[in-house]
Protein backbone atom coordinates (compact mmCIF):
# COMPACT_ATOMS: atom_id res chain seq x y z
CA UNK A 1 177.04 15.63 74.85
CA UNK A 2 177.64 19.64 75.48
CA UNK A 3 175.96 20.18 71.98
CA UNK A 4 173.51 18.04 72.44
CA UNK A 5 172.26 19.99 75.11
CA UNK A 6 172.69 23.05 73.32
CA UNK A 7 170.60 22.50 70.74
CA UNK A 8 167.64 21.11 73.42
CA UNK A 9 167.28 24.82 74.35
CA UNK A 10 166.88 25.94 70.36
CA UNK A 11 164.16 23.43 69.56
CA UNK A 12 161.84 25.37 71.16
CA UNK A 13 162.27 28.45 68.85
CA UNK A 14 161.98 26.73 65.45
CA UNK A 15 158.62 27.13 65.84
CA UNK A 16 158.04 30.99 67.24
CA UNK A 17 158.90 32.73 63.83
CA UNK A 18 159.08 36.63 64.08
CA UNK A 19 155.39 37.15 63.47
CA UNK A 20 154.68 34.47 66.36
CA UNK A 21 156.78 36.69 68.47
CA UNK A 22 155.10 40.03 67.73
CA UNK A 23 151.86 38.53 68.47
CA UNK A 24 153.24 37.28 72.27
CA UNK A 25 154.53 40.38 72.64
CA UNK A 26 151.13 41.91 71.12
CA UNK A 27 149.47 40.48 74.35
CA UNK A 28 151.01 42.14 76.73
CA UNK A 29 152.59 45.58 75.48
CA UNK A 30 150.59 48.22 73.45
CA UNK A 31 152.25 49.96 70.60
CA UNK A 32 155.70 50.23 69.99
CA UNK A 33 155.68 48.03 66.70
CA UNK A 34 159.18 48.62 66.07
CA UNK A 35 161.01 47.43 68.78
CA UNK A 36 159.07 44.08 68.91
CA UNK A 37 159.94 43.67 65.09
CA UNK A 38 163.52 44.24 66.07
CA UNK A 39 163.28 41.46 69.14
CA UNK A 40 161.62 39.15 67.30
CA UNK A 41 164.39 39.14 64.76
CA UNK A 42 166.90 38.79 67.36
CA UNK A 43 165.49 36.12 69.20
CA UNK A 44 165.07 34.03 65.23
CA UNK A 45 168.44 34.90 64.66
CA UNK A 46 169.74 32.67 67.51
CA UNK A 47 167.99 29.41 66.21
CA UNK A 48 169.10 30.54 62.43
CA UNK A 49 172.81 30.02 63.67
CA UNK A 50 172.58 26.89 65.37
CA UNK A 51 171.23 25.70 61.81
CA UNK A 52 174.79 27.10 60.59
CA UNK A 53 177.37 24.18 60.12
CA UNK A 54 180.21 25.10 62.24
CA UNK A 55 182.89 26.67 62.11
CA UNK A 56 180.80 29.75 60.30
CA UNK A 57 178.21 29.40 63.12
CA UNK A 58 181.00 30.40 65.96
CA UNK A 59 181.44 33.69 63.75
CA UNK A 60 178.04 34.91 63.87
CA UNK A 61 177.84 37.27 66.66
CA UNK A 62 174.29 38.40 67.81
CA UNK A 63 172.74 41.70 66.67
CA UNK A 64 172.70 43.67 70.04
CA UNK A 65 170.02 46.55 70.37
CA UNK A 66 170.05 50.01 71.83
CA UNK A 67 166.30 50.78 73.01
CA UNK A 68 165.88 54.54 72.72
CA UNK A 69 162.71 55.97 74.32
CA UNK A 70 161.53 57.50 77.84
CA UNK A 71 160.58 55.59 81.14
CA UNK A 72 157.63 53.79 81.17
CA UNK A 73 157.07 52.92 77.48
CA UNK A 74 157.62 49.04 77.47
CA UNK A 75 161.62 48.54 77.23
CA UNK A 76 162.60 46.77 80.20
CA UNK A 77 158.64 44.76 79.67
CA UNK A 78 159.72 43.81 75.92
CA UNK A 79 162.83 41.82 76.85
CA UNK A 80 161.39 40.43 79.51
CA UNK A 81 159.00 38.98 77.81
CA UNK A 82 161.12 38.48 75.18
CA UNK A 83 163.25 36.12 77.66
CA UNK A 84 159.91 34.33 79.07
CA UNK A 85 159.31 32.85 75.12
CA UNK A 86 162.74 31.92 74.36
CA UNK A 87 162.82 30.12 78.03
CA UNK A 88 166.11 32.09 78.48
CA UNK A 89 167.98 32.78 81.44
CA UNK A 90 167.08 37.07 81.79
CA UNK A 91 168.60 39.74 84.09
CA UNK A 92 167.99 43.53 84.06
CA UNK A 93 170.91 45.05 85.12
CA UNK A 94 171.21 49.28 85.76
CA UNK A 95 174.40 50.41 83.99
CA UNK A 96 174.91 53.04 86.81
CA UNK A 97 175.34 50.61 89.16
CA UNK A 98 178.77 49.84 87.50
CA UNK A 99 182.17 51.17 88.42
CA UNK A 100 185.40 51.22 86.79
CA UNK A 101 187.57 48.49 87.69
CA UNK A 102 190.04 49.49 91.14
CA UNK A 103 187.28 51.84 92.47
CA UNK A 104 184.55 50.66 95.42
CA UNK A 105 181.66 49.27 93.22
CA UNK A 106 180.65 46.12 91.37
CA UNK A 107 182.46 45.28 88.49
CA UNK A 108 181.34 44.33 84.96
CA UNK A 109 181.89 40.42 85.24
CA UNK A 110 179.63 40.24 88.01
CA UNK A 111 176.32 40.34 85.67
CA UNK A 112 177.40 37.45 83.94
CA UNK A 113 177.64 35.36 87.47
CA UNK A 114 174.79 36.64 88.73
CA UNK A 115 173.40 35.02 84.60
CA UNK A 116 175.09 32.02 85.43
CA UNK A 117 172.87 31.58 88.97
CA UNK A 118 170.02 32.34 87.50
CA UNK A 119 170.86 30.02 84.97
CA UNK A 120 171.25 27.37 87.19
CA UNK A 121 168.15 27.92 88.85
CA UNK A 122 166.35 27.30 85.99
CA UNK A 123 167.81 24.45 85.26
CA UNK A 124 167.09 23.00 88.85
CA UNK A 125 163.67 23.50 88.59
CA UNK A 126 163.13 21.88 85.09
CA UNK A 127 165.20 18.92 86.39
CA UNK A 128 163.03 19.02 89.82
CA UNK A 129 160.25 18.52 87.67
CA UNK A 130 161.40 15.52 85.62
CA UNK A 131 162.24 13.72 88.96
CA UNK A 132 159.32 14.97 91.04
CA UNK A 133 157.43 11.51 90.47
CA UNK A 134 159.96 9.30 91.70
CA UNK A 135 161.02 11.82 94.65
CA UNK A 136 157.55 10.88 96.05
CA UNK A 137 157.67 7.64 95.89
CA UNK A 138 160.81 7.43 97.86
CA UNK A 139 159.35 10.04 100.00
CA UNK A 140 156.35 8.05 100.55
CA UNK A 141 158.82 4.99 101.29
CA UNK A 142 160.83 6.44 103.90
CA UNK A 143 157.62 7.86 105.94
CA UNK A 144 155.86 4.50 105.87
CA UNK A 145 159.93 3.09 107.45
CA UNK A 146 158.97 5.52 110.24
CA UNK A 147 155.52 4.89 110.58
CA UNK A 148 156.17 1.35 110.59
CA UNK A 149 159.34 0.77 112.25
CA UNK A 150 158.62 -2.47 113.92
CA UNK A 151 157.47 -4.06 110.49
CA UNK A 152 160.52 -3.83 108.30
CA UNK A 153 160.07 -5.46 104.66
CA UNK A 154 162.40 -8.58 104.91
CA UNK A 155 164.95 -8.78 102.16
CA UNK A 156 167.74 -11.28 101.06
CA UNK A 157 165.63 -14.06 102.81
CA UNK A 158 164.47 -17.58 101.74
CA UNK A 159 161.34 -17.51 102.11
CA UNK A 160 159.85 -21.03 103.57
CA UNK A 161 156.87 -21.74 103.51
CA UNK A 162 156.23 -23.64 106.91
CA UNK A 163 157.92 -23.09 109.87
CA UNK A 164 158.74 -25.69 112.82
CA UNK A 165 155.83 -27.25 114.81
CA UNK A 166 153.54 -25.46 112.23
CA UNK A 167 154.97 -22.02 113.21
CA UNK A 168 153.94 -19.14 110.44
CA UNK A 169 156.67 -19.53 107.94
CA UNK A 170 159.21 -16.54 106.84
CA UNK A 171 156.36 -16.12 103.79
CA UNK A 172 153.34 -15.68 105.41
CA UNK A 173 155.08 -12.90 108.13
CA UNK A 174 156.45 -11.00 104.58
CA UNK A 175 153.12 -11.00 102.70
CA UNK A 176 151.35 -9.87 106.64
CA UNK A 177 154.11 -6.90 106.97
CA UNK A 178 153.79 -6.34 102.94
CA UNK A 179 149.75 -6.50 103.72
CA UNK A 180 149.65 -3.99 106.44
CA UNK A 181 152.43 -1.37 104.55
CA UNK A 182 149.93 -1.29 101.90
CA UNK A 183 147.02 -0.42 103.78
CA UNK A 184 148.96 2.03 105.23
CA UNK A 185 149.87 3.50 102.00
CA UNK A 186 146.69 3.29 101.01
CA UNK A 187 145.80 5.82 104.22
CA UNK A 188 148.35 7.54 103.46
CA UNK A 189 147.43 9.00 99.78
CA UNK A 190 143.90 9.50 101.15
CA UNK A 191 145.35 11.76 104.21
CA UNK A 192 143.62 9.59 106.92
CA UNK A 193 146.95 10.00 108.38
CA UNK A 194 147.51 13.56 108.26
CA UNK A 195 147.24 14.18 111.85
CA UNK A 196 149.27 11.44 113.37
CA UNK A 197 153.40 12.38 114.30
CA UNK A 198 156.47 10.83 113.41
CA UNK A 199 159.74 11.18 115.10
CA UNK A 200 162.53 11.85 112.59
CA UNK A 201 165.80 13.86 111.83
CA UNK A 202 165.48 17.27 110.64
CA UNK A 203 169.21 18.61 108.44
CA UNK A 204 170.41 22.08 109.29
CA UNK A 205 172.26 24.15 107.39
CA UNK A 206 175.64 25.12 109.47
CA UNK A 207 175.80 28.61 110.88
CA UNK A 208 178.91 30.53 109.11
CA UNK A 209 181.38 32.48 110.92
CA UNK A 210 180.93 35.92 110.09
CA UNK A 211 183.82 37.19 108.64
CA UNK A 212 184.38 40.62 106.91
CA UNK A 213 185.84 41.52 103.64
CA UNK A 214 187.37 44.39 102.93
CA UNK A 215 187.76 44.32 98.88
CA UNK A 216 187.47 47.48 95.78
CA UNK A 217 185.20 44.77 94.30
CA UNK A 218 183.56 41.15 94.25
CA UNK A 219 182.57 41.00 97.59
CA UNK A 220 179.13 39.68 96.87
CA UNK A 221 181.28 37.12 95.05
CA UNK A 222 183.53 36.10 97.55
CA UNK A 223 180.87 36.11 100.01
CA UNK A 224 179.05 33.36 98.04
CA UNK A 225 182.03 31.70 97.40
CA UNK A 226 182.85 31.54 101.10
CA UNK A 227 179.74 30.07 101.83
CA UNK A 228 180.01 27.00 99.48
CA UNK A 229 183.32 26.78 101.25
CA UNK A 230 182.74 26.59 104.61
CA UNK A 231 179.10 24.55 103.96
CA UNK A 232 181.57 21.60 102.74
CA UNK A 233 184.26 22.23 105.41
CA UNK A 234 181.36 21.89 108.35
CA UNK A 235 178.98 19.04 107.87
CA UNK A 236 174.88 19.78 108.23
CA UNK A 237 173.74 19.43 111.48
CA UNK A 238 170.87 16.84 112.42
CA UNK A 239 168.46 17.00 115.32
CA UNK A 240 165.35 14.77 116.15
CA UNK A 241 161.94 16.62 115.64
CA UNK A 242 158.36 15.43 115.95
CA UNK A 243 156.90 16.36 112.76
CA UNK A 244 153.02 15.78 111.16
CA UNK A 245 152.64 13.29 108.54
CA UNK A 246 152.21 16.10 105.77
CA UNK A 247 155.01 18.27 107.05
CA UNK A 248 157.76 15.30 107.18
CA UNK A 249 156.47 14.07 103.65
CA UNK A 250 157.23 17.75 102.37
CA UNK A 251 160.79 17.08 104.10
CA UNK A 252 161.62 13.63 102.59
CA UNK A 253 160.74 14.39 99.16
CA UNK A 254 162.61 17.71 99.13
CA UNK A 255 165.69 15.78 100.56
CA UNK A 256 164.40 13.10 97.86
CA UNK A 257 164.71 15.76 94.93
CA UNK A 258 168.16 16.77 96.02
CA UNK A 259 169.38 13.11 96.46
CA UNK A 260 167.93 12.56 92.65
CA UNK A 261 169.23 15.63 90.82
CA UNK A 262 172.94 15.54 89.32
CA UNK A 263 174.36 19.01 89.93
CA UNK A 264 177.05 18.25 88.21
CA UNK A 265 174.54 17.78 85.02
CA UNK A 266 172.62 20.73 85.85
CA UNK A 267 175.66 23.45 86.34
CA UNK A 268 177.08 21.95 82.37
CA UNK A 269 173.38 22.76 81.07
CA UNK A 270 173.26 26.09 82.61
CA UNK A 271 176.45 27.23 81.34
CA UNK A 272 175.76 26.51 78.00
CA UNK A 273 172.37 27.81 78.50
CA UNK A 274 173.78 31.17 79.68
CA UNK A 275 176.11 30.91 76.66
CA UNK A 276 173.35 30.28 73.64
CA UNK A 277 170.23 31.73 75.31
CA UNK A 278 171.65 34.48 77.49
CA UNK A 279 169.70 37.50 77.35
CA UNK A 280 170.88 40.88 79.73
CA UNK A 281 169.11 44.19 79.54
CA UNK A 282 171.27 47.06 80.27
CA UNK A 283 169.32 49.52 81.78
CA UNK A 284 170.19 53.25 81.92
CA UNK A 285 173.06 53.07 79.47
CA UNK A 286 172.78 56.84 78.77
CA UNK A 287 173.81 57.35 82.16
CA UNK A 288 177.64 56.13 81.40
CA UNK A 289 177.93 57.83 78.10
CA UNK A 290 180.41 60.47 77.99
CA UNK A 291 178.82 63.76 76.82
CA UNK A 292 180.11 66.51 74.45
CA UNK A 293 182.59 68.76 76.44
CA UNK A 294 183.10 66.43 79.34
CA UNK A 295 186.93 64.84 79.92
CA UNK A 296 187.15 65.16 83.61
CA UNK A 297 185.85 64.10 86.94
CA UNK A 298 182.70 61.75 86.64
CA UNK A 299 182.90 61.93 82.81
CA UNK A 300 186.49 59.69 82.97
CA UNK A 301 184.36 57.09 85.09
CA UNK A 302 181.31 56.80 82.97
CA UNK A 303 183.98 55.98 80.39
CA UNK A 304 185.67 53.38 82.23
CA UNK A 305 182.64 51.48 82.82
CA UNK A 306 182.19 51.80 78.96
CA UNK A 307 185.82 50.04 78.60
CA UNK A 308 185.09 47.61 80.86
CA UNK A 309 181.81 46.66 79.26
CA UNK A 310 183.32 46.71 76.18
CA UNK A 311 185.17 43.25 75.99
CA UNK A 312 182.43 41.40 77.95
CA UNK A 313 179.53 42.57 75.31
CA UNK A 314 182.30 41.63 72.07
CA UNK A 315 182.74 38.18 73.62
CA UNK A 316 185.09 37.56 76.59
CA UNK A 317 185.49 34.35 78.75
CA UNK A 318 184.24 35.08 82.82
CA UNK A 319 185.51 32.92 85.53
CA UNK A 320 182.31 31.73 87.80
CA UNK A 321 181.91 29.31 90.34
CA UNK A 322 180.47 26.86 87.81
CA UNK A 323 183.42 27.07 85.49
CA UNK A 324 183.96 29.40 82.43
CA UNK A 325 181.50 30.86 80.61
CA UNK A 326 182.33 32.55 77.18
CA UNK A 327 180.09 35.85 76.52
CA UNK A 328 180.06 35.47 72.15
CA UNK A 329 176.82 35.12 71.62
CA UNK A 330 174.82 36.37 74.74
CA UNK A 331 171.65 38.60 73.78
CA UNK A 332 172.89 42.51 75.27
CA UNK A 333 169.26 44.87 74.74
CA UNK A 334 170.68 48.30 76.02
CA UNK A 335 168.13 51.21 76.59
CA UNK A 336 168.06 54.43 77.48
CA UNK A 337 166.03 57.96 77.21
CA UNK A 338 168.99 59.65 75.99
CA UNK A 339 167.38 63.31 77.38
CA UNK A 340 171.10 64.87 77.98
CA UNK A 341 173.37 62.38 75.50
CA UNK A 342 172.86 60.95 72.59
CA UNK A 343 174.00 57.08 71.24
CA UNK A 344 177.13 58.58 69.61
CA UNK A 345 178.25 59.93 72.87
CA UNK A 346 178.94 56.42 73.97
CA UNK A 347 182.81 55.13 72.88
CA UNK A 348 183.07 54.15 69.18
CA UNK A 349 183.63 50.92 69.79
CA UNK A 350 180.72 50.02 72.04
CA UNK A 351 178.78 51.77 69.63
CA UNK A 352 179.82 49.19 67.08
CA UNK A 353 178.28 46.58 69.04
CA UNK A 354 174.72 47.97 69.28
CA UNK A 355 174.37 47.84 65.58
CA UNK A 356 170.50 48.01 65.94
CA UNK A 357 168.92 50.63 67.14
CA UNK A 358 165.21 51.17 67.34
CA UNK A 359 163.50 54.27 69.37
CA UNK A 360 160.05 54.34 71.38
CA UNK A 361 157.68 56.60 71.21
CA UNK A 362 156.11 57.99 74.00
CA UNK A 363 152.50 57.24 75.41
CA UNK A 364 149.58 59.13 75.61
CA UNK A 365 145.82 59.36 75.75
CA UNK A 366 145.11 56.38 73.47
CA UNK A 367 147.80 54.28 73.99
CA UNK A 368 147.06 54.68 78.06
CA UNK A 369 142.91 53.42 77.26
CA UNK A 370 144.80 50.66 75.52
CA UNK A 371 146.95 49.81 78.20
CA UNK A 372 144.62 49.86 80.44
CA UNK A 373 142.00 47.37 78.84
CA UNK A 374 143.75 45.16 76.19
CA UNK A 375 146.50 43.46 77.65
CA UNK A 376 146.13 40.28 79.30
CA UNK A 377 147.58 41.23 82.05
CA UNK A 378 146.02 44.69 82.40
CA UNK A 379 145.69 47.20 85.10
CA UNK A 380 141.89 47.00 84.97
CA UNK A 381 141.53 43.12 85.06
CA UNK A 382 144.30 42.81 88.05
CA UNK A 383 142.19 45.27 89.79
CA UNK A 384 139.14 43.10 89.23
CA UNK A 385 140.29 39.89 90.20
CA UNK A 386 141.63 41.67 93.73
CA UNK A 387 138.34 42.99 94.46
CA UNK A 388 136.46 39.86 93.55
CA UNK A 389 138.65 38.40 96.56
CA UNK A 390 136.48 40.49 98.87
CA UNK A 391 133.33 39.37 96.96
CA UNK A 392 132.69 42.22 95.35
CA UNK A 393 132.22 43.13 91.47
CA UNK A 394 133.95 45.58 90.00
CA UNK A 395 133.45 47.55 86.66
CA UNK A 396 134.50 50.20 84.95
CA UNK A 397 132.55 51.96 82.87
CA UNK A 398 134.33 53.43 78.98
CA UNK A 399 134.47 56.87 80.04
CA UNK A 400 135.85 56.52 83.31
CA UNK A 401 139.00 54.45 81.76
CA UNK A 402 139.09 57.28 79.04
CA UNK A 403 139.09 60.39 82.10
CA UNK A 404 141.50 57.94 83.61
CA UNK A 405 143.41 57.84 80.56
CA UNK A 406 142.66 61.51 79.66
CA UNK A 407 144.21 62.75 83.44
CA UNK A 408 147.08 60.12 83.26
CA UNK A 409 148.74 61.74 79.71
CA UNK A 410 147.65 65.35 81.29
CA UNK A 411 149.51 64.90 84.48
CA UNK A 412 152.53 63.34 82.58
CA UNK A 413 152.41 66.51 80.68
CA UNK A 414 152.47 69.33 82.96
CA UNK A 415 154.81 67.45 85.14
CA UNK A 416 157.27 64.76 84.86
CA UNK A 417 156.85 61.95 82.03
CA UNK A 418 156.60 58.50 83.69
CA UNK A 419 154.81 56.86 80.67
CA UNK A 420 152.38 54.04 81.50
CA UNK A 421 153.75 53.96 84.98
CA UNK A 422 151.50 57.10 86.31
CA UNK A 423 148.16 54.68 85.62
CA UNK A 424 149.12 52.36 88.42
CA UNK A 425 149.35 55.42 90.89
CA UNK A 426 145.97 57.35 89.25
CA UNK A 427 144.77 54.03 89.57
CA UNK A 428 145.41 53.88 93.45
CA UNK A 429 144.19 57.09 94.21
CA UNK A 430 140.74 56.62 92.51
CA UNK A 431 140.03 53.08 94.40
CA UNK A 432 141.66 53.76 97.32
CA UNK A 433 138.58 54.71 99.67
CA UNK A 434 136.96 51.59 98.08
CA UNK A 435 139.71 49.10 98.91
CA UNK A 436 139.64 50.59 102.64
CA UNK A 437 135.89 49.90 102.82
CA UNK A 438 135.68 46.88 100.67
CA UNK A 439 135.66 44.08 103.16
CA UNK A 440 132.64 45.93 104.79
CA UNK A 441 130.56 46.44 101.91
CA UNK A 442 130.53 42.77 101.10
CA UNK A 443 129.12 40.92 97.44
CA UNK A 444 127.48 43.28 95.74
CA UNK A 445 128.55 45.24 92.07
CA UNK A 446 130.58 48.37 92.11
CA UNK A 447 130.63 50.19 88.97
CA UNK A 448 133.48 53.15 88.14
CA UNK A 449 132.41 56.17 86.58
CA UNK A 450 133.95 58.92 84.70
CA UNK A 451 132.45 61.15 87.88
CA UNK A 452 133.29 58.98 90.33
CA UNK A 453 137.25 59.40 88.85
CA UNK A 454 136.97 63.07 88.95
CA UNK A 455 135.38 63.13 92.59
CA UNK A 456 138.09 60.77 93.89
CA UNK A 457 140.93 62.88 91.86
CA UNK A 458 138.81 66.94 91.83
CA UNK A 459 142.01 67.86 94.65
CA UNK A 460 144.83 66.35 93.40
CA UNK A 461 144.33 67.17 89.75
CA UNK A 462 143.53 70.70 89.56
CA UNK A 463 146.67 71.56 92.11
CA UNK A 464 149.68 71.17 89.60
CA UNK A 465 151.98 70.65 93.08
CA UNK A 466 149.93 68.43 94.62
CA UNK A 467 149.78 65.97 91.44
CA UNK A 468 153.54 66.65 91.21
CA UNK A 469 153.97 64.98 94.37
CA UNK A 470 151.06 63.04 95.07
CA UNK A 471 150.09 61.52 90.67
């Protein structure tokens, strides 16, 4: 049964070959041809070894990446997407957030819970989905009980078909009541009665005693697992609430969804999800590397963390609150800029474990005209769609996304390099006097010019401190 449902989550990838994958990622993320080849391969990789008879398949590990490149060129974006196409469960985690096991921090483990929840999350909602249909109908059940509580469908009856003295027989009263619930389902789908009330009994979630935990590590951890805890030791609390039609039907078929989903089903198939479709991005990993001449103080901790990462990225086993969950063949996309320290700096054997390495190149003039334009989900479009909200039509002229482009790669230049991240702030700047005034200018078309950038940026861009702060 357990590989049945591993394999459900690899069917989906037999057909996004590596070219497929470029061109999602193509969509979305200008440049940076490299690291989406390397991805792609990655992400093929993982339905290639389910196709491997066993017990070979167990020994293929998967090929881990070190991103090299400066902020703001698409790293943390390309597994993320990367994640969204495989339907994975994904979580960016900042290696500096880590301590060394025994000092006040969180520990390694905890990124493959917080996988695990995620995980399960995921899971819930595909499930939700797959039961939603029937959840209404029993949700659509239970409000007609209340709206009809003097009418109850008779069951487990003989039904006779005349009654004494020529009395309406058991029959005719089922097919009246049966008669009457239908019309009032019938009302019901068409929302004639949305504004009647019904009186019903609203669950509440217990209030926990507040304890404090004084721990070197875990304690988000134990605090979840003290909740689950004390949320079976005290029962949920009912009280009797007069609700709208709409807002109790919302509250049955949630309750409805619950009642239908197996949890027990749903925490197996995120575990092995997490275990075959795993993906975690380790952010900042140049931050923990130990560099050249160091061997005290801070340096001894960034090494720790490395120690402690170490068995969890070769393949360890985690304990969670849905069981244990083996690490093998989870997806680990480290990236850094690697400004001070270099990818050898980190410990040999974590090196060993990144065996692919790709680097980024930085952005500028073209790339940002790109970004700003091509993408589906580009700056310029979002923009658009927000002002069209207002009923206004915005454009932007060539050569005012090129002077946008032109001052973004300048600015990043002569001060500090943020990559595509300084468009969304020369982006603000230049519209913000015509967000302030847009509800009062009403439908009309607003076009953006290359000197209507430069008016809205003149200040800012020709004082070096003001952009340092301000762009």
């Amino acid at each position: 049964m357990e590989l049945l449902l591993g394999f459900k989550y690899m069917n989906d990838l037999k057909s996004l070959t590596p070219k497929d994958t470029v061109s999602e990622l193509d969509k979305y993320i200008i440049g940076q041809d490299e690291a989406k080849k390397s991805v792609a391969i990655a992400l093929r990789n993982r339905w290639r070894r389910q196709q491997v008879p066993p017990p070979l398949r167990d020994e293929i590990a998967p090929k881990n990446i070190i991103m090299i490149g400066p902020t703001g060129v698409g790293k943390t974006e390309i597994a993320r997407r990367l994640a969204n196409l495989a339907h994975s469960p994904f979580l960016k985690v900042e290696a500096s957030k880590f301590t060394e096991i025994g000092y006040v921090g969180r520990d390694v483990e905890s990124m493959i819970r917080d996988l695990v929840e995620l995980a399960v999350s995921m899971v819930k909602k595909e499930e939700r989905i797959e039961v939603e249909i029937k959840a209404r109908e029993m949700a659509e059940e239970k409000l007609l009980d209340l709206l009809l509580p003097s009418m109850p469908v008779p069951t487990g009856r003989p039904q006779i078909e005349m009654g004494v003295n020529g009395a309406p027989s058991v029959a005719d009263s089922t097919r009246e009541t049966e008669s009457t619930r239908d019309r009032f389902r019938q009302m019901l789908r068409k929302g004639k009665l949305d504004n009647r009330e019904v009186e019903m009994e609203v669950t509440q979630a217990p209030s926990m005693p507040t304890i404090e935990v004084f721990s070197s590590g875990g304690i988000d951890d134990m605090e979840s697992n003290l909740r689950d805890a004390f949320g079976k030791i005290f029962p949920r609390k009912g009280r009797m609430r007069k609700l709208k039609v709409p807002e109790a039907f919302k509250i049955l078929q949630s309750e409805a969804v619950e009642d239908l989903i197996d949890m027990d089903k749903v925490t197996r198939m995120a575990v092995i999800k997490t275990e075959q479709s795993g993906i975690i991005f380790l952010d900042e990993i140049d931050k923990i590397a130990s560099r050249q001449g160091g061997g005290h103080g801070p340096e001894i901790s960034r090494e720790g963390v490395q120690r402690d990462l170490l068995p969890i990225v070769e393949g360890a086993t985690v304990t969670t609150k849905y069981g244990m969950v083996k690490t093998d063949h989870i997806l680990f996309i480290a990236s850094g800029a690697f400004h001070l320290c270099k990818p050898s700096d980190l410990v040999p054997e974590l090196q060993g474990r990144f065996p692919i390495r790709v680097e980024l190149n930085a952005l500028g003039q073209d790339e940002f005209f790109r970004i700003l334009s091509e993408p589906e989900n580009a700056l310029l479009k979002q923009y658009v769609a927000l002002m069209k909200t207002e009923g206004m039509e915005l454009v932007f002229s060539d050569d005012a996304v090129h002077e946008m482009a032109r001052l973004a790669a300048e600015v990043n230049q002569n001060t500090e390099d943020i990559g595509a991240r300084r468009l969304h702030t020369i982006l603000e700047k230049v519209l913000e006097e015509l967000s302030f005034q847009a509800p009062n200018i009403g439908a009309e078309t607003f076009t953006i010019t290359a000197d209507y950038v430069r008016k809205q940026l003149a200040d800012i861009a020709q004082d070096e401190d003001l952009s340092r702060f301000i762009l």
